[in-house]
Protein backbone atom coordinates (compact mmCIF):
# COMPACT_ATOMS: atom_id res chain seq x y z
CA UNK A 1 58.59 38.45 94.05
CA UNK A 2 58.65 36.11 97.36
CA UNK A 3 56.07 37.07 99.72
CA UNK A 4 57.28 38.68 102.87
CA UNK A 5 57.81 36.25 105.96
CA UNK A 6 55.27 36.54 109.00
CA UNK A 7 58.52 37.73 110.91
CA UNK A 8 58.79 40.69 108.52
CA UNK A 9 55.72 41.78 108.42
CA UNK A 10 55.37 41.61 112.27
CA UNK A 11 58.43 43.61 112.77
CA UNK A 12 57.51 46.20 110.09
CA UNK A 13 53.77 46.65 111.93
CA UNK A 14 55.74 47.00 115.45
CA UNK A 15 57.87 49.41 114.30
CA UNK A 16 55.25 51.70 112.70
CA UNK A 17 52.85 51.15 115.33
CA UNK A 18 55.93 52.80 117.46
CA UNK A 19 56.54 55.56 114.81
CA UNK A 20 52.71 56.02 115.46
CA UNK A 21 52.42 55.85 119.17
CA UNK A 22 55.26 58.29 119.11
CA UNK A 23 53.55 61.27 117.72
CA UNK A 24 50.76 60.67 119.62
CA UNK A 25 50.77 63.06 122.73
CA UNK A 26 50.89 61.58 125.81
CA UNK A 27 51.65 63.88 129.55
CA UNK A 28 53.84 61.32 131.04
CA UNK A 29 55.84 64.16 132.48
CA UNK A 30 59.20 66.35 131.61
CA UNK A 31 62.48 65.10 131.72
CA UNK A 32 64.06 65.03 134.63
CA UNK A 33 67.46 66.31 133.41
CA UNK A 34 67.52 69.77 131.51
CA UNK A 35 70.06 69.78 128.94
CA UNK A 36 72.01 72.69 126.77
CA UNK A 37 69.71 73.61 124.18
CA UNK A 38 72.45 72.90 121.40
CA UNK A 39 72.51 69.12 122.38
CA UNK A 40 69.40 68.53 120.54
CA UNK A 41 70.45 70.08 117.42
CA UNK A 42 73.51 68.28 117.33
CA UNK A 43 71.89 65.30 117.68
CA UNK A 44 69.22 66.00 114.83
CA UNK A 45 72.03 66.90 112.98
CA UNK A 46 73.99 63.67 113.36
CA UNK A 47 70.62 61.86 112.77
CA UNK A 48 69.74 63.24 109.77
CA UNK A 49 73.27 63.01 108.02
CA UNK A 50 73.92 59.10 109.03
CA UNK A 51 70.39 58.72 107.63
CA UNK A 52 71.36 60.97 104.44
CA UNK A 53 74.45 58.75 104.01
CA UNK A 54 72.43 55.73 104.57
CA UNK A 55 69.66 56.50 101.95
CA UNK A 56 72.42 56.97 99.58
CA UNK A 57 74.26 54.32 100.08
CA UNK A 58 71.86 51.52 100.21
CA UNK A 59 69.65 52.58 97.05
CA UNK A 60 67.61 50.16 95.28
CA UNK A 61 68.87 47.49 98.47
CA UNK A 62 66.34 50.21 100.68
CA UNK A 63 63.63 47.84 102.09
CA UNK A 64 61.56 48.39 105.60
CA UNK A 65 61.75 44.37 105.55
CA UNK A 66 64.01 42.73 107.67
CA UNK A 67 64.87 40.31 104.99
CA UNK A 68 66.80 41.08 102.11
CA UNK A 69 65.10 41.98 98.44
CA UNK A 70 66.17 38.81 96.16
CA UNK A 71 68.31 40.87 93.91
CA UNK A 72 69.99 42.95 96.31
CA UNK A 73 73.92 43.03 96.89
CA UNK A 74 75.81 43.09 100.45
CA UNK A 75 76.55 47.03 101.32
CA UNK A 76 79.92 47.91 103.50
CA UNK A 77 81.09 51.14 102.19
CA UNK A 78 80.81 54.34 102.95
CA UNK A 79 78.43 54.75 106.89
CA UNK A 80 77.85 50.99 106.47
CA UNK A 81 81.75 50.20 106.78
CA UNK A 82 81.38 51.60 110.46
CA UNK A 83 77.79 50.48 111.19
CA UNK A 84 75.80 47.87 110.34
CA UNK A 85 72.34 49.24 110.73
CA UNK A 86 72.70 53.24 110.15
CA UNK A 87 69.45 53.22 109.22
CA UNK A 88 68.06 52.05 112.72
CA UNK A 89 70.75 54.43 114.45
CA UNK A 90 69.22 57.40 112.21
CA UNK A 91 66.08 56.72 113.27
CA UNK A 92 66.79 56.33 116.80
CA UNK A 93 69.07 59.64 117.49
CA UNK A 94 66.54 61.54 115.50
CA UNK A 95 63.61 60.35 118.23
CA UNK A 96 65.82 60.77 120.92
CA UNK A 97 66.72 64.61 119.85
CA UNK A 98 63.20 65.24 118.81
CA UNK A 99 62.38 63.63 122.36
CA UNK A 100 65.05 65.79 124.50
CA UNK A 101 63.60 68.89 122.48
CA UNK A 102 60.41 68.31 123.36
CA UNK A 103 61.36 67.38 127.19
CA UNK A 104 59.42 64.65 126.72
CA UNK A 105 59.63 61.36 128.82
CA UNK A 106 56.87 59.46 127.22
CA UNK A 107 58.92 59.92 123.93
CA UNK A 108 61.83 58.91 125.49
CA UNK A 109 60.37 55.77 126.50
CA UNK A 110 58.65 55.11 123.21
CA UNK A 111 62.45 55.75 121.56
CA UNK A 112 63.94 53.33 123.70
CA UNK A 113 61.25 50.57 122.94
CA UNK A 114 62.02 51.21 119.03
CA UNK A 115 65.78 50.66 120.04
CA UNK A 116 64.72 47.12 121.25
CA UNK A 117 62.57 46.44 118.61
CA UNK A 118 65.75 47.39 116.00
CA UNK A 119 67.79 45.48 118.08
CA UNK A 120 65.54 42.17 117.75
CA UNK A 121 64.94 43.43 114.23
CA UNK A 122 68.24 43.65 113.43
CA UNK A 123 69.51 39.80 114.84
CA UNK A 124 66.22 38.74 112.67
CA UNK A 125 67.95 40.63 109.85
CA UNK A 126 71.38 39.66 109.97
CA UNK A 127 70.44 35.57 110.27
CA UNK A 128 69.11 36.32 107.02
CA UNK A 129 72.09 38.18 105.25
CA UNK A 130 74.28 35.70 106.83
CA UNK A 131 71.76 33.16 104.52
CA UNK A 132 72.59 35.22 101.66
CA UNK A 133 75.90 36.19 102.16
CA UNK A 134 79.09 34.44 102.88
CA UNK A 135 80.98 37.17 104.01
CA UNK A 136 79.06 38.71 105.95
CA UNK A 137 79.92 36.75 109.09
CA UNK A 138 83.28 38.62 108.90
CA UNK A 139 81.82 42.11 108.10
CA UNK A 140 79.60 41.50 111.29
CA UNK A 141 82.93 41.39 113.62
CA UNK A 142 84.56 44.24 112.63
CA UNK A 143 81.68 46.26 112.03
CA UNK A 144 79.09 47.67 114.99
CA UNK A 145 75.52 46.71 114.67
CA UNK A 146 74.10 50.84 115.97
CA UNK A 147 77.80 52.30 116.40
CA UNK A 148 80.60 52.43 115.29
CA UNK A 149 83.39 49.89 117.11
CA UNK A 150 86.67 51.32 118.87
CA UNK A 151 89.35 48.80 118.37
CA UNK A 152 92.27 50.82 119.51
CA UNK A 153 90.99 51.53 122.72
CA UNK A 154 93.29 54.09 124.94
């Protein structure tokens, strides 16, 4: 097995010392905004299926490593024909509903700094599949990196 990069490992210890950090109460205030109390359920909800989906989907090709596993094939069925990185959009409506739940801003903040640590992640990531494989330069246009893309716009 080929040892992990220093880039992987780095980004895998960020994002767990975030995971961390996020259960960790902090009183940096309420939210200012007071939403419907079914917004955060919905939210879970949709978390927890694209993450379901995901999970199922990517099987043995499941790795918290930015870079790919050696034997592992390109995924772009199913949630991964719509997004590229369900996994990191799972993760981050799930904080964000657990967050709005909670009314808590410090969680809010520490779910947006997990969004820009995916989104660094996920550039690290995709240099390497594009390494790996050839087509997945063309997956990557038509395909959004946290959501899904609109091409028939109204």
């Amino acid at each position: 097995m080929k040892p992990k990069s220093l880039k992987d490992i780095v980004f895998v210890g960020l994002q767990f010392m975030l995971f961390i950090a996020f259960v960790i109460d902090v009183d940096l205030g309420v939210l200012p905004i007071d939403l419907p109390s079914f917004f955060d359920t919905a939210l879970l909800g949709i978390g927890l299926s694209i993450f379901i989906l995901s999970l199922a989907k990517l099987g043995r090709n499941l790795s918290p490593f930015p870079s790919p596993k050696p034997q592992s094939k390109l995924v772009t069925d199913g949630i991964f024909k719509y997004i590229r990185h369900p996994i990191y959009t799972a993760i981050i409506v799930t904080m964000l509903a657990w967050s709005v739940w909670q009314q808590s801003l410090y969680q809010v903040l520490i779910t947006f700094l997990v969004l820009l640590l995916f989104y660094f992640k996920s550039q690290y990531e995709e240099q390497q599949l594009m390494q790996k494989f050839s087509d997945y330069k063309a997956y990557k246009k038509s395909t959004g990196r946290f959501l899904p893309k609109f091409r028939n716009k109204i």
